[in-house]
Protein backbone atom coordinates (compact mmCIF):
# COMPACT_ATOMS: atom_id res chain seq x y z
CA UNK A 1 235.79 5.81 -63.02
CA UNK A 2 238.13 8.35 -61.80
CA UNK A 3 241.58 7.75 -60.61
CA UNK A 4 240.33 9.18 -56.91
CA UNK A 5 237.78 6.31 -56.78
CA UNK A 6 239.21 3.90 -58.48
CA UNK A 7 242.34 5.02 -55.80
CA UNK A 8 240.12 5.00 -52.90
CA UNK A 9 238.33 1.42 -53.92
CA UNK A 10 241.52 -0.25 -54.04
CA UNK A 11 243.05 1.02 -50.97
CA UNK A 12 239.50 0.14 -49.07
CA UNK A 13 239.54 -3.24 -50.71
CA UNK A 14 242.79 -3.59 -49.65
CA UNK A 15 242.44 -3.07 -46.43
CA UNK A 16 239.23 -4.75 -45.98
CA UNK A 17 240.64 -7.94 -47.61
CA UNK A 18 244.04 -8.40 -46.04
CA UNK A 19 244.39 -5.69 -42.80
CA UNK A 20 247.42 -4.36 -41.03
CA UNK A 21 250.09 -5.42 -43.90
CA UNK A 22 247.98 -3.23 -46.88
CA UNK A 23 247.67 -0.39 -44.16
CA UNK A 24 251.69 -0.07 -43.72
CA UNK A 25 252.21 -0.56 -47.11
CA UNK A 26 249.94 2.20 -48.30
CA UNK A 27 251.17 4.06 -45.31
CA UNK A 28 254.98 3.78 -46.74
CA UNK A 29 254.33 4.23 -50.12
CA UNK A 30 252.53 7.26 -49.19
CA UNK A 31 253.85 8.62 -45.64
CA UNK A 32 256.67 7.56 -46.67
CA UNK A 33 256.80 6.04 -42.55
CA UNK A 34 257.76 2.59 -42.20
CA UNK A 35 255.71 1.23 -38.95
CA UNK A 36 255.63 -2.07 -37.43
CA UNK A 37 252.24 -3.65 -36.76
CA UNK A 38 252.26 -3.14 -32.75
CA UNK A 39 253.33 0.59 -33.79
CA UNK A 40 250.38 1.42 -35.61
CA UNK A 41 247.80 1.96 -32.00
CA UNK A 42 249.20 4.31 -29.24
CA UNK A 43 247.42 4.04 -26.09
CA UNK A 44 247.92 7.88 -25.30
CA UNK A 45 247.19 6.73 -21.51
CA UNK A 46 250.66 4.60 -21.17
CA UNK A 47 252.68 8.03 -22.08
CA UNK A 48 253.77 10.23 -19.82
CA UNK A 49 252.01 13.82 -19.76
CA UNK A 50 253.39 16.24 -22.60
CA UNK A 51 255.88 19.00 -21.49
CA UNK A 52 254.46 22.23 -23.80
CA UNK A 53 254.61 26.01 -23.63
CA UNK A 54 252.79 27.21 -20.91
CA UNK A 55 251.12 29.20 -23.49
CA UNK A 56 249.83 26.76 -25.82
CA UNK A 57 249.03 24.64 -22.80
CA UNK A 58 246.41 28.17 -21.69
CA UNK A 59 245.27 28.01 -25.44
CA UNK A 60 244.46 25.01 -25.79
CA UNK A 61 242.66 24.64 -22.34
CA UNK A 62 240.56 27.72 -23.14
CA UNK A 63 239.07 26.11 -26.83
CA UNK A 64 238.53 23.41 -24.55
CA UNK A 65 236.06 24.94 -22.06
CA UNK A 66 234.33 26.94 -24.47
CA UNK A 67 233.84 24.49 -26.97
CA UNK A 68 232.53 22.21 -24.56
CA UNK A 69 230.62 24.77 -22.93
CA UNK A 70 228.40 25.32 -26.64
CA UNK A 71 227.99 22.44 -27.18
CA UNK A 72 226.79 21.17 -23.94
CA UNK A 73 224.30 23.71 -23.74
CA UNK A 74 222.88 22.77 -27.34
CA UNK A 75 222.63 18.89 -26.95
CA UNK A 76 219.51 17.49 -27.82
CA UNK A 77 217.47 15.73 -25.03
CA UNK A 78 214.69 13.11 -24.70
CA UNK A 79 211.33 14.89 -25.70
CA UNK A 80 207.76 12.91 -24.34
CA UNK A 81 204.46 13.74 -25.60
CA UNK A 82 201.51 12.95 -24.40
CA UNK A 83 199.88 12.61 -27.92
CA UNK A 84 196.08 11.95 -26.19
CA UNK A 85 195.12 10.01 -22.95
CA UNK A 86 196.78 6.66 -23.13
CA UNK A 87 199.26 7.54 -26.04
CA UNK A 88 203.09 8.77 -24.71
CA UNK A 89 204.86 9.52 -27.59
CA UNK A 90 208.52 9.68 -26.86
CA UNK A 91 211.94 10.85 -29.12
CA UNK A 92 214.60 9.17 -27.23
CA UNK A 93 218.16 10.53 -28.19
CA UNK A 94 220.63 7.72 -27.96
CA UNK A 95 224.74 8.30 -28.43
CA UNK A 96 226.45 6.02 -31.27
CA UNK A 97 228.57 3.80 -29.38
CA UNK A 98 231.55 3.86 -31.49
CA UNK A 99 233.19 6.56 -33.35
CA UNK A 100 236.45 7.05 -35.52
CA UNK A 101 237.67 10.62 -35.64
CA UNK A 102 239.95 11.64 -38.41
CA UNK A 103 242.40 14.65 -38.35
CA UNK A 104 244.38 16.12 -40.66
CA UNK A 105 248.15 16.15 -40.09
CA UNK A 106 250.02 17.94 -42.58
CA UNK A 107 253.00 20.52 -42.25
CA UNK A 108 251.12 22.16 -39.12
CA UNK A 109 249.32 19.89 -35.85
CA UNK A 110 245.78 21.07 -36.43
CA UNK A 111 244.54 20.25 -32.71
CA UNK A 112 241.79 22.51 -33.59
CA UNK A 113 239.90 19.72 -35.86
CA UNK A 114 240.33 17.27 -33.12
CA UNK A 115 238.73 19.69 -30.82
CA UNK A 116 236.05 20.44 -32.77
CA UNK A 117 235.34 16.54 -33.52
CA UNK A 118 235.82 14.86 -30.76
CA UNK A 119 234.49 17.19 -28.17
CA UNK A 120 230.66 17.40 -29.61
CA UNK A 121 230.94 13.48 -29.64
CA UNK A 122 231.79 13.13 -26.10
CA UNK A 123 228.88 15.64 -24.93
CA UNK A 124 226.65 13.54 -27.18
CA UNK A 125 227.63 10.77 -25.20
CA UNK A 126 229.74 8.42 -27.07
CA UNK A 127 231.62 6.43 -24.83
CA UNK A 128 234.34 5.19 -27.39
CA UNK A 129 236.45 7.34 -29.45
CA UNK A 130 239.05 5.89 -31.79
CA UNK A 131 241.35 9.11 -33.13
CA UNK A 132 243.25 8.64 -36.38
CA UNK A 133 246.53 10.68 -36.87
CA UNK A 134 249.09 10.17 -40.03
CA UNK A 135 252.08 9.22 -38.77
CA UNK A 136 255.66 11.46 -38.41
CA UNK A 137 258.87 10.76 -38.67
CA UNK A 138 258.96 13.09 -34.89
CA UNK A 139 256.47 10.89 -33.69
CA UNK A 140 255.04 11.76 -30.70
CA UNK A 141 254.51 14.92 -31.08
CA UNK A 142 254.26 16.80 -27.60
CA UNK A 143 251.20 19.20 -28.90
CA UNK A 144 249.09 15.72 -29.99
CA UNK A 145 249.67 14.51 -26.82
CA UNK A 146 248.94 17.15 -24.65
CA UNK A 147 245.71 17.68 -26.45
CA UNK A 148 244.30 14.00 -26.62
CA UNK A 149 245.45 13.95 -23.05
CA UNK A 150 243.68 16.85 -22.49
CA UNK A 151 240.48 15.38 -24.06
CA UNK A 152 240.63 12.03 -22.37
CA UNK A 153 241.38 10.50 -25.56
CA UNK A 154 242.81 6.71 -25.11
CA UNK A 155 242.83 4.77 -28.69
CA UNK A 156 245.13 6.36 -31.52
CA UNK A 157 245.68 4.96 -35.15
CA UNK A 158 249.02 6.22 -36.62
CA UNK A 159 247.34 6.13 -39.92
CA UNK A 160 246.38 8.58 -42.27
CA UNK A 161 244.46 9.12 -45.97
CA UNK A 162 242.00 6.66 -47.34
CA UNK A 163 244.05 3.74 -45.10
CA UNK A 164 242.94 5.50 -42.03
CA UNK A 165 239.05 5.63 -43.19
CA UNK A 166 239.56 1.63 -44.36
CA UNK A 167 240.93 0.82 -41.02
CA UNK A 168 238.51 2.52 -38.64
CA UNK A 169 235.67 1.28 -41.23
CA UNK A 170 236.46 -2.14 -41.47
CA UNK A 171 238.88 -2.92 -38.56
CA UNK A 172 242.10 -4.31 -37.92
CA UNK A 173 241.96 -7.59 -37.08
CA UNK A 174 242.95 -8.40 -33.61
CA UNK A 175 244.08 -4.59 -33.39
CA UNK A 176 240.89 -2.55 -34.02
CA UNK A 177 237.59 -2.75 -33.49
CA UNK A 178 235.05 -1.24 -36.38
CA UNK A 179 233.46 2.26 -35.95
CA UNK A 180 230.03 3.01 -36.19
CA UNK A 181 230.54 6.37 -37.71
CA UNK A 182 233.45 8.26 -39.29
CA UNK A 183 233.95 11.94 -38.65
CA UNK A 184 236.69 14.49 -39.38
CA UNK A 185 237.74 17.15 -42.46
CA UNK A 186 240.31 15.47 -44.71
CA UNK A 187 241.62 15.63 -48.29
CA UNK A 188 240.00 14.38 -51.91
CA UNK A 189 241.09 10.99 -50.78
CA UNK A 190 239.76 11.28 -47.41
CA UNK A 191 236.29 12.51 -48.12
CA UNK A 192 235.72 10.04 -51.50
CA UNK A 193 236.67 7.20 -48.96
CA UNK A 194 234.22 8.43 -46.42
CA UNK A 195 231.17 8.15 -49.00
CA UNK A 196 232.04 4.73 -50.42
CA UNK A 197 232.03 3.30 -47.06
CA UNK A 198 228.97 4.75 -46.00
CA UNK A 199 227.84 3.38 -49.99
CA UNK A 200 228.49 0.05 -48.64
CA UNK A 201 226.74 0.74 -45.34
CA UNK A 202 229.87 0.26 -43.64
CA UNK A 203 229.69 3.07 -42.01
CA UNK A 204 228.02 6.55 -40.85
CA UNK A 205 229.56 9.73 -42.02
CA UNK A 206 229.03 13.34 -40.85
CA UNK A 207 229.21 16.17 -43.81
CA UNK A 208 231.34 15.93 -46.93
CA UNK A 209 233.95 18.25 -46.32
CA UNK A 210 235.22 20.17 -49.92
CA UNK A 211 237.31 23.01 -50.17
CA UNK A 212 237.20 25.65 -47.65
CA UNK A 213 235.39 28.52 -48.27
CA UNK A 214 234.01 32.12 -47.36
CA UNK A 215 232.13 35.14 -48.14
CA UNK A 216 231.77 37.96 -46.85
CA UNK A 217 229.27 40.59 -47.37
CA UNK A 218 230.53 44.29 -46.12
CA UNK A 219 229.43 47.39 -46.64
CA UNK A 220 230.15 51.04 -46.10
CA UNK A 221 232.13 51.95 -42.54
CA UNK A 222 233.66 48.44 -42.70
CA UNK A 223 237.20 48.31 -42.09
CA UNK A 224 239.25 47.66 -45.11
CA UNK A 225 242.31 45.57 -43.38
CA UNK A 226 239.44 43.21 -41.61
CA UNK A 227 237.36 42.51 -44.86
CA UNK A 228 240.96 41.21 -46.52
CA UNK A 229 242.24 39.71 -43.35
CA UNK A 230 239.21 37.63 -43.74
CA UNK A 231 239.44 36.68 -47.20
CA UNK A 232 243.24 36.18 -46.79
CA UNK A 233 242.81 33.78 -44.01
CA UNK A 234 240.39 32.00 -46.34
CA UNK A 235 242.56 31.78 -49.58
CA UNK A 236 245.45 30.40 -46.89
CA UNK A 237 244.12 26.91 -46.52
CA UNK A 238 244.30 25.77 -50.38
CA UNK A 239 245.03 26.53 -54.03
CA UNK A 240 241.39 25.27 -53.94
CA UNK A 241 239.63 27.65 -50.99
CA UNK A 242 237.60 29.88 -52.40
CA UNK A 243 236.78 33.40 -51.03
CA UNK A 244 234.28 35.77 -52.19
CA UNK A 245 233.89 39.54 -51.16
CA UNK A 246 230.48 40.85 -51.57
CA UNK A 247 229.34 44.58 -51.82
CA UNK A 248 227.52 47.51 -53.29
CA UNK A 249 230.18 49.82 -52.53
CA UNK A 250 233.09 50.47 -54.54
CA UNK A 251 235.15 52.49 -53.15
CA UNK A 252 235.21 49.95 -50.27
CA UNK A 253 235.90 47.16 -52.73
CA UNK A 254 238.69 49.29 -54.03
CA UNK A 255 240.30 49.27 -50.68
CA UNK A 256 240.35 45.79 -49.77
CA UNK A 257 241.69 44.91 -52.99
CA UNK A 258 244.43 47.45 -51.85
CA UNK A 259 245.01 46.02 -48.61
CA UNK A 260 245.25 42.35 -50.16
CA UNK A 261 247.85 43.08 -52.75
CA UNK A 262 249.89 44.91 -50.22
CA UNK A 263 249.58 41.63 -48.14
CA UNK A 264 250.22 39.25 -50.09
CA UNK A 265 253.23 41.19 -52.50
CA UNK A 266 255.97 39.40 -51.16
CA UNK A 267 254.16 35.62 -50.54
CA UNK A 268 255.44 32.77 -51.84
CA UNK A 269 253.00 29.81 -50.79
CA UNK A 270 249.94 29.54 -52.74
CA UNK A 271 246.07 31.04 -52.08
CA UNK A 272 243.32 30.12 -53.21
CA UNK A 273 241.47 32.41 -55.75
CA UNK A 274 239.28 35.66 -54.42
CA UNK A 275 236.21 36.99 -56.18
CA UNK A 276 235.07 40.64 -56.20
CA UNK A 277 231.18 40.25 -56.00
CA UNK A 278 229.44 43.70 -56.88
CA UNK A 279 226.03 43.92 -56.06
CA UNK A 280 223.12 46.94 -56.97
CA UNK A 281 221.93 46.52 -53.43
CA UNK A 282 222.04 44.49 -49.84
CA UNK A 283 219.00 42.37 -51.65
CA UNK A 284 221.21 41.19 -54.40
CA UNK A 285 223.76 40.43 -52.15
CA UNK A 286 221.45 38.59 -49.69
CA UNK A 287 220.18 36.75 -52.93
CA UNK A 288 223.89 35.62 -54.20
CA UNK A 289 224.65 34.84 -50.81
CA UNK A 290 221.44 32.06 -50.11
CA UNK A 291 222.29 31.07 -53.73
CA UNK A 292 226.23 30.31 -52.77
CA UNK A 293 225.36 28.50 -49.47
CA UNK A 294 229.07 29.29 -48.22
CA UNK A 295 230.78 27.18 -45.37
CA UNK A 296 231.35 30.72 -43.77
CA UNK A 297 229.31 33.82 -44.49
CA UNK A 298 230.52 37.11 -43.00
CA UNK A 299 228.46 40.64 -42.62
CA UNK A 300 230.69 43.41 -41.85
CA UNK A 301 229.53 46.93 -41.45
CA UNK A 302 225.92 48.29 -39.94
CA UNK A 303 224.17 47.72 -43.53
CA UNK A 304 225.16 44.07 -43.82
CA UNK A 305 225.07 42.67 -39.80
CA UNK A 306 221.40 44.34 -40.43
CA UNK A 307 220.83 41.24 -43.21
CA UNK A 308 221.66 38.52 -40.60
CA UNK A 309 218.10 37.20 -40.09
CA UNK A 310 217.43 36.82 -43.98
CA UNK A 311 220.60 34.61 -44.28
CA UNK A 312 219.42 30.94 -44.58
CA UNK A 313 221.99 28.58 -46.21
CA UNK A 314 225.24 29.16 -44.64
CA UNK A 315 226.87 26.63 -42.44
CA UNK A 316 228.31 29.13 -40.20
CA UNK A 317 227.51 33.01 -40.04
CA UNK A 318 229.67 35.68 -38.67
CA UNK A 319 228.18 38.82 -37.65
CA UNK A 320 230.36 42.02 -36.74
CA UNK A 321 233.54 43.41 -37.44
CA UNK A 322 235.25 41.17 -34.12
CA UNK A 323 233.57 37.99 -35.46
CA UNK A 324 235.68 35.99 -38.19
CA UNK A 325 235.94 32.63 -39.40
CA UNK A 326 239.18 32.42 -37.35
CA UNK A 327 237.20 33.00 -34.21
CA UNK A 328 234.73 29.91 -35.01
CA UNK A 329 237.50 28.16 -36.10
CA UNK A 330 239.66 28.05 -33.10
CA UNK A 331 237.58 29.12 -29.82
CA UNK A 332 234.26 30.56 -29.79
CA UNK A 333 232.11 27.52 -29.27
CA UNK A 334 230.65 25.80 -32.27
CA UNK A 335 232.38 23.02 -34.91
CA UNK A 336 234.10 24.38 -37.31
CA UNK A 337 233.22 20.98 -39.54
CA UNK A 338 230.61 22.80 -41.68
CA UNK A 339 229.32 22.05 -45.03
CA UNK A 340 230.59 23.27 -48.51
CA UNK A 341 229.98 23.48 -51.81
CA UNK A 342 226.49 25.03 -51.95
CA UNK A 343 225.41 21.84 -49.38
CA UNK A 344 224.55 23.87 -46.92
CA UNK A 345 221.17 24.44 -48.14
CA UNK A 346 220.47 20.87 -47.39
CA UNK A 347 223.30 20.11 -44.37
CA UNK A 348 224.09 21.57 -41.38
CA UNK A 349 227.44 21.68 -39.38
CA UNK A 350 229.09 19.31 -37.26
CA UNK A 351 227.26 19.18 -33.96
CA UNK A 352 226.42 16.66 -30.97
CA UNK A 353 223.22 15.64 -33.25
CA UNK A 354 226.49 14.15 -35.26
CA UNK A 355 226.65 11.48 -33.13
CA UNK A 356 223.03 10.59 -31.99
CA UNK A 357 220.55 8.64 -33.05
CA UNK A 358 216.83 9.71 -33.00
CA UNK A 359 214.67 6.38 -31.71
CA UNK A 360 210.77 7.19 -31.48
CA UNK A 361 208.88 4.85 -28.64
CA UNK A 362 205.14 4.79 -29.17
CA UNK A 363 203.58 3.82 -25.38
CA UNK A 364 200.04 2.83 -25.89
CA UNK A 365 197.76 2.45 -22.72
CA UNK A 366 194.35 1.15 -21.91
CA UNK A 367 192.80 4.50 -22.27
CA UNK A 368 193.65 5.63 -26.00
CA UNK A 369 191.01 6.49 -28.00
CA UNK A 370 189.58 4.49 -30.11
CA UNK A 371 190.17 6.28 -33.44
CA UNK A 372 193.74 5.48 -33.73
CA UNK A 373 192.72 2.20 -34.01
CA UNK A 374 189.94 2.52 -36.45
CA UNK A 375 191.52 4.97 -38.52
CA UNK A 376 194.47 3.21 -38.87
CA UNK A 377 192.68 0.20 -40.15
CA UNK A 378 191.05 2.44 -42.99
CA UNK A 379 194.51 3.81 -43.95
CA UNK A 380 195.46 0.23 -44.09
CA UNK A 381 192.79 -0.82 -46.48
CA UNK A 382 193.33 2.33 -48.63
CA UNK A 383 196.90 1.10 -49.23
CA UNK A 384 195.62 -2.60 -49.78
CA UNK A 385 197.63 -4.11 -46.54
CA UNK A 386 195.55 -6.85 -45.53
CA UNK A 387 197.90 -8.17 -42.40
CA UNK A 388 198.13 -4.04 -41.28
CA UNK A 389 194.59 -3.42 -41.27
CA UNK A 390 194.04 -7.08 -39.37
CA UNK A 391 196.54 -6.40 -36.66
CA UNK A 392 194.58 -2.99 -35.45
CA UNK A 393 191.37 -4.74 -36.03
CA UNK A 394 192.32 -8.08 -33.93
CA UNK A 395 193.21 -4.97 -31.20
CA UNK A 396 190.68 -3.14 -31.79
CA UNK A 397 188.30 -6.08 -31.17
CA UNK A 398 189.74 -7.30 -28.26
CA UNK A 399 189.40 -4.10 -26.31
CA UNK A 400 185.69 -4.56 -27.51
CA UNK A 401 185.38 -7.65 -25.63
CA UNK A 402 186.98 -6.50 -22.70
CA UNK A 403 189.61 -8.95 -22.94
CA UNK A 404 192.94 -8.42 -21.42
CA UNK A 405 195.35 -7.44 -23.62
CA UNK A 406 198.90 -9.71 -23.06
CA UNK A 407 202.13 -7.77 -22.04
C-alpha cells in the first residue's frame, strides 16, 4: 500500500473511530492550528457582514450572477412519457439532501472553487450545504466571509485535508451531521480520501480531481503572447500541471516559446512542465487531442476554432482568441471542477446533475396493452425467473377476469 493510502486510511479511521479529538490533532500536526472543539463549526450567519474592497465585493458579485445564471438555465428537469396508452413513464430529478463542499485554502483564498461548487448544488436544489475550509492562523478571513455570505452559506468546518473529507463523511458526533455526497478540488490527500469513502459507500463523490491541465491547439494568425499566457497560467497552479501546445506551424511554435522564456526569465516559484506538440496537420492534432482528453482544450486561430465540433473528450473547450481557461475559471458560467487525466473520455464536469439523483416512476393504468405483460413473462422464462414470470402472469390473469385490480 502506498504511504497516501495507507495516510488517508488512518486519518479516516481515525476520525471515524474517535471524532473531534483525531480531527484537531491531525489538524495541529498538520495546520499546524490548535482549535478547540466548539471552534471547529462557524455559523457564518452569527458574524457580522465582511467589510471588503468595493472592488472585490463587484467581482465577486458578478461570478455570482453569471455562474448562477448557466447553470440555472442547464438544470435538468422532470421528463414524462407517455410510453403507450395506460403506461406514463416518468424520470423524476430529485436534489441530494445533504452535501459537504471542500475548498482549497492554501497561500491564496480561492473563492472561485467555492463558487463553482456550491452554486450548481444550490440550483440543483440541495437544501443543506456543509462548506469545509482549513483553518488560519487570521481566521476569519474577510474575503471567506463575504463570499459564503454572499452565497447564503450557514455551516462551516474549519478543517482541512483528508480530516475534512473524514469529518463531513462520517460526522462529528454531536457537532456534524454526515453528508450524502462530497464535492470540491483538493490535493493527493484530498482526492485518495474522497474515493475510499465512496469505496466504503460512505459517501458520493463528484470527479477525481488530478493535476491541472491544458492544451491548446493554435494555428497560424494566433497571437503569440495569448497562446503562452495560456500555457503559463496553466503551468502556475503546480510543479505537477501539465500544459501542452499543439500545432502544425513552426514558426508560430517558435514564438510562443519566445514569449514564455521572456516571461518566465526572472520567476522564482515553480511551473509545471510545457510540451511542444508538432503535428503534420489539424487531423493529427484533433487525433492527439481526443487521445489526451485534457481538463481544458483551447483552439486559437481560424484553422483550429474551425476543429471545435470534432473535439469529443475534453472537460471544458475554449474556442477563440478572448476565451481562456482563466475565463471558465473565474466568471463565464460553467464549473471549473472538470475531469483530468485522460477521464474525460468517460466523465464530465462538475454540474447541477452533480447533485441529483435520477428516480424512474413506471405509472401503469387500466388501459396498457397487453404485450407488456405477456412479453415480459417470456423474458422472464428465458432467464429462468419463476416468481418474475408469475407476478406478470397473476396480473395478466386478473385483468382477464375482469377483476379489480387493488390500489
Amino acid at each position: 500500500m502506498d504511504t497516501v493510502s495507507a495516510t488517508v486510511r488512518q486519518i479516516l479511521d481515525d476520525i471515524r473511530d474517535n471524532g473531534i479529538s483525531k480531527a484537531l490533532e491531525y489538524t495541529a500536526r498538520f495546520d499546524g492550528i490548535e482549535l478547540a472543539p466548539d471552534a471547529v463549526i462557524w455559523d457564518i450567519t452569527t458574524l457580522p457582514p465582511a467589510a471588503i474592497d468595493p472592488l472585490q465585493k463587484d467581482a465577486m458579485d458578478f461570478a455570482i450572477t453569471q455562474i448562477r445564471a448557466f447553470h440555472e438555465a442547464t438544470k435538468p428537469h422532470d421528463i414524462q412519457v407517455e410510453q403507450a396508452p395506460g403506461l406514463i413513464l416518468t424520470e423524476r430529478m430529485v436534489p441530494l439532501e445533504r452535501v459537504g463542499i471542500y475548498v482549497p485554502n492554501g497561500q491564496y483564498p480561492l473563492i472561485s472553487s467555492l463558487f463553482m461548487t456550491a452554486i450548481p448544488a444550490q440550483v440543483a436544489g440541495v437544501q443543506d450545504i456543509v462548506v469545509a475550509i482549513a483553518p488560519k492562523a487570521q481566521d476569519p478571513d474577510p474575503v471567506w466571509i463575504y463570499a459564503l455570505q454572499a452565497l447564503g452559506i450557514r455551516t462551516v468546518v474549519r478543517l482541512g485535508g483528508a480530516q475534512a473529507i473524514a469529518a463531513l463523511g462520517y460526522g462529528l458526533a454531536g457537532l456534524l451531521d454526515p453528508v450524502d455526497l462530497i464535492a470540491g478540488p483538493g490535493n493527493q490527500y484530498v482526492a485518495e480520501a474522497k474515493q475510499e469513502l465512496f469505496r466504503r459507500k460512505v459517501t458520493g463523490i463528484d470527479v477525481i480531481a488530478g493535476p491541472s491541465e491544458v492544451l491548446i491547439i493554435a494555428s497560424p494568425g494566433a497571437p503569440p503572447e495569448v497562446v503562452a499566457m495560456d500555457l503559463l497560467a496553466q503551468a502556475e497552479h503546480a510543479r505537477d500541471a501539465h500544459a501542452y501546445m499543439v500545432s502544425w506551424d513552426a514558426p508560430l511554435m517558435a514564438e510562443v516559446q519566445r514569449v514564455v522564456t521572456t516571461a518566465t526569465m526572472h520567476r522564482n516559484a515553480p511551473l509545471g512542465p510545457i510540451d511542444w506538440i508538432t503535428v503534420s496537420s489539424p487531423w493529427e492534432a484533433v487525433a492527439f487531442a481526443n487521445r489526451t482528453a485534457p481538463e481544458h482544450l483551447g483552439l486559437i486561430g481560424k484553422e483550429a476554432e474551425a476543429l471545435a465540433p470534432q473535439i469529443r473528450t475534453a472537460g471544458a473547450l475554449f474556442v477563440g482568441w478572448l476565451a481562456g481557461q482563466a475565463l471558465g475559471d473565474y466568471v463565464a458560467g460553467p464549473s471549473h471542477v472538470l475531469p483530468t487525466a485522460g477521464t474525460g473520455r468517460f466523465l464530465p464536469g462538475l454540474s447541477t446533475r452533480t447533485f441529483t439523483r435520477r428516480m424512474s416512476i413506471i405509472k401503469a393504468q387500466e388501459t396498457m396493452p397487453d404485450a407488456y405483460l405477456s412479453y415480459g413473462q417470456v423474458l422472464a422464462a428465458m432467464e429462468g425467473l419463476q416468481f418474475h414470470e408469475q407476478s406478470l402472469q397473476t396480473r395478466h390473469a386478473l385483468r382477464s377476469q375482469s377483476k379489480d385490480v387493488p390500489l
